[in-house]
Structures are given as C-alpha cells and as structure tokens.
Protein backbone atom coordinates (compact mmCIF):
# COMPACT_ATOMS: atom_id res chain seq x y z
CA UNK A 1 201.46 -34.91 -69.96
CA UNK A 2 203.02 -33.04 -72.79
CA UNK A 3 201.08 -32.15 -76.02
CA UNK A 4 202.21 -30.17 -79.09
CA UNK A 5 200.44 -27.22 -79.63
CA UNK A 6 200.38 -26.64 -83.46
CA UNK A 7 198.42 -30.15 -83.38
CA UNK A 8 196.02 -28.82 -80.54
CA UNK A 9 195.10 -25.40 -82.34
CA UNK A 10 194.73 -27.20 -85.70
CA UNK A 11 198.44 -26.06 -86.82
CA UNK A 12 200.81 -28.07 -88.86
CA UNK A 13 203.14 -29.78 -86.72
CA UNK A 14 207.07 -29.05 -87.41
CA UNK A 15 209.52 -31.16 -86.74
CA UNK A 16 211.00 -30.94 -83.50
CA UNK A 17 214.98 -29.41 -83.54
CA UNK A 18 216.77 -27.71 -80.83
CA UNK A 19 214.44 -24.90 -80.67
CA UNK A 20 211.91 -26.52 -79.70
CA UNK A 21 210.77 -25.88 -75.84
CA UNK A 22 208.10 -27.09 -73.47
CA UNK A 23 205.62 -24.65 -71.93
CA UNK A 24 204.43 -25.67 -68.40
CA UNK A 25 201.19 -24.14 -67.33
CA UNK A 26 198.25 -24.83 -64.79
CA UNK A 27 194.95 -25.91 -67.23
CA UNK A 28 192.29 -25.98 -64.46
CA UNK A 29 193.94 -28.20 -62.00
CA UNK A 30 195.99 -30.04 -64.11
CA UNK A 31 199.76 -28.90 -64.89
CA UNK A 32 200.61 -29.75 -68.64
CA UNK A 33 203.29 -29.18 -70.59
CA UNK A 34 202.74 -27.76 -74.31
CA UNK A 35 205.59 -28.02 -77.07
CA UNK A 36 206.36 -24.80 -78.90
CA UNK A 37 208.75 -23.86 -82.18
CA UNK A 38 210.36 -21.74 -79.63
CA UNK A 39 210.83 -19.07 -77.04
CA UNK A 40 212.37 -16.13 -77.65
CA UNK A 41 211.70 -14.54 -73.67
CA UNK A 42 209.88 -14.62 -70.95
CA UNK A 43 208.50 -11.55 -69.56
CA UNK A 44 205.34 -10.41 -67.65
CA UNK A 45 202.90 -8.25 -69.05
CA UNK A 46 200.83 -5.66 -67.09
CA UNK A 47 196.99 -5.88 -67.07
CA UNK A 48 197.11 -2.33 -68.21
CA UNK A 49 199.00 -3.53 -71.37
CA UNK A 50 196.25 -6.34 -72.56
CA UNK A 51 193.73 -5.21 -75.08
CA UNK A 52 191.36 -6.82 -77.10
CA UNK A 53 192.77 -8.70 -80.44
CA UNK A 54 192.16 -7.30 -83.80
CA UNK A 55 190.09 -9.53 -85.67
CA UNK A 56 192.86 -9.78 -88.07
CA UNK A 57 194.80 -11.69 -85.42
CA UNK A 58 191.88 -13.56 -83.68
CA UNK A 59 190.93 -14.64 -86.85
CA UNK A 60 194.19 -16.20 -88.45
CA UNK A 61 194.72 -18.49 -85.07
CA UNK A 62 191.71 -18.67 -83.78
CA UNK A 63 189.60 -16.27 -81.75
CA UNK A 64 188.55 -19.03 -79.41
CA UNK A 65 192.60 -19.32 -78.24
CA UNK A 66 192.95 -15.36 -78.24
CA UNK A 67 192.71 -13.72 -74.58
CA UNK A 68 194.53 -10.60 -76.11
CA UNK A 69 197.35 -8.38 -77.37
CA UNK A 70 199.83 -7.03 -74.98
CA UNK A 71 201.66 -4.17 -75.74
CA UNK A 72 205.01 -3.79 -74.61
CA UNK A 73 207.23 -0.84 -76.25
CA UNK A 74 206.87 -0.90 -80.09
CA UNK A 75 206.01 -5.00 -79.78
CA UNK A 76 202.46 -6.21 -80.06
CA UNK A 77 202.79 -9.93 -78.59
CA UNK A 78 199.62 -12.04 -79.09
CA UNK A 79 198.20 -13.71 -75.75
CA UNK A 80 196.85 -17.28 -75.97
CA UNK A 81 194.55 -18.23 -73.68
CA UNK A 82 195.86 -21.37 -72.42
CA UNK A 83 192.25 -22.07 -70.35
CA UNK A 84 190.47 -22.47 -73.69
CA UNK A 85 192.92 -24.72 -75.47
CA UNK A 86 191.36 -27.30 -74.56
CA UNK A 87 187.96 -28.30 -73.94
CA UNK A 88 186.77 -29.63 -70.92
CA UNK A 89 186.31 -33.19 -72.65
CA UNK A 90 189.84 -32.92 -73.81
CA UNK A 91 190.92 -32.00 -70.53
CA UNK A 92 189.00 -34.74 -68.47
CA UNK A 93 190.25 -37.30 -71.23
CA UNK A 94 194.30 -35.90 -70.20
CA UNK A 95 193.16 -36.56 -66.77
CA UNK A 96 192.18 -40.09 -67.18
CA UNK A 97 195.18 -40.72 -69.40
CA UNK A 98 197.94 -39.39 -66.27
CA UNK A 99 195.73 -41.29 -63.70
CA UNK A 100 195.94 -44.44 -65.96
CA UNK A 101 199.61 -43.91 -65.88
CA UNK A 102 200.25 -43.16 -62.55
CA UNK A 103 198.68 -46.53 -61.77
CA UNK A 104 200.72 -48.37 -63.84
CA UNK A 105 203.79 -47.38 -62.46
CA UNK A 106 202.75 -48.23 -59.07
C-alpha cells in the first residue's frame, strides 16, 4: 500500500511530477510505501547526532510526527517519526485493506 504523505500529516497534496518518489519503510509489521515531493539523499544519521526538535519545528509539522533533528555538518535535517504517522486504527484499517486485496487476486 502506498499513501501520500502531505495528505497523512494534514499537508496540501502537490501534484505528482518527476520528483516525486516513494518511501518504503516497516510501520509495525506492515511495509508501506509513502509518496514524497522528493529526495534529495539518503544518508544515515548517528544516534549521537539526534536531538530533540525545537518547538519551532515540532510545531509547524506537527510535534506528534517529530522524533528529532539530526545534525550533520552545518545541516539540521528534521526526523519524522514514521511509527507515529499513523495511528494504530489507521494502521489496522491498511491492514484489512492489503488482506482484502490479496484475496482478490487469488
């Protein structure tokens, strides 16, 4: 299952162009796939690097989406928690959803 996430975190939704990428990631233990505008890198961040959001940040998206800032160089990247995206009722209805799909195809 693939969901946009400006829609999910209450963002208006862009239209989709060639920058546009999909984000796989392990929500409990269900992989989903999340559309972004775009990715500029990859890269992983140490522990050590992750501190708390300003409430400046956690406040313009969200603080329930923020894990943290990482700090890499002279870059402050902001950390979504992809756990808390969505709730465990949204996540059990995605589950239902894929299972009614998988047995349709069978």
């Amino acid at each position: 299952m693939v969901l946009n996430l400006n829609m999910i975190m209450g963002m208006e939704s862009k239209e989709q162009n060639e920058n546009n990428r999909i984000i796989i990631a392990d929500i409990g233990q269900t992989v989903m796939g999340f559309i972004v505008d775009s990715v500029s890198e990859v890269i992983r961040i140490p522990q050590s690097s992750v501190e708390p959001a300003p409430p400046i940040i956690a406040n313009k998206i969200g603080t329930e989406y923020v894990r943290g800032v990482g700090k890499i160089e002279e870059r402050l990247l902001i950390l979504l928690d992809l756990d808390k995206i969505l709730s465990a009722n949204e996540l059990h209805n995605v589950n239902n959803i894929a299972a009614e799909a998988a047995a349709a195809t069978t």
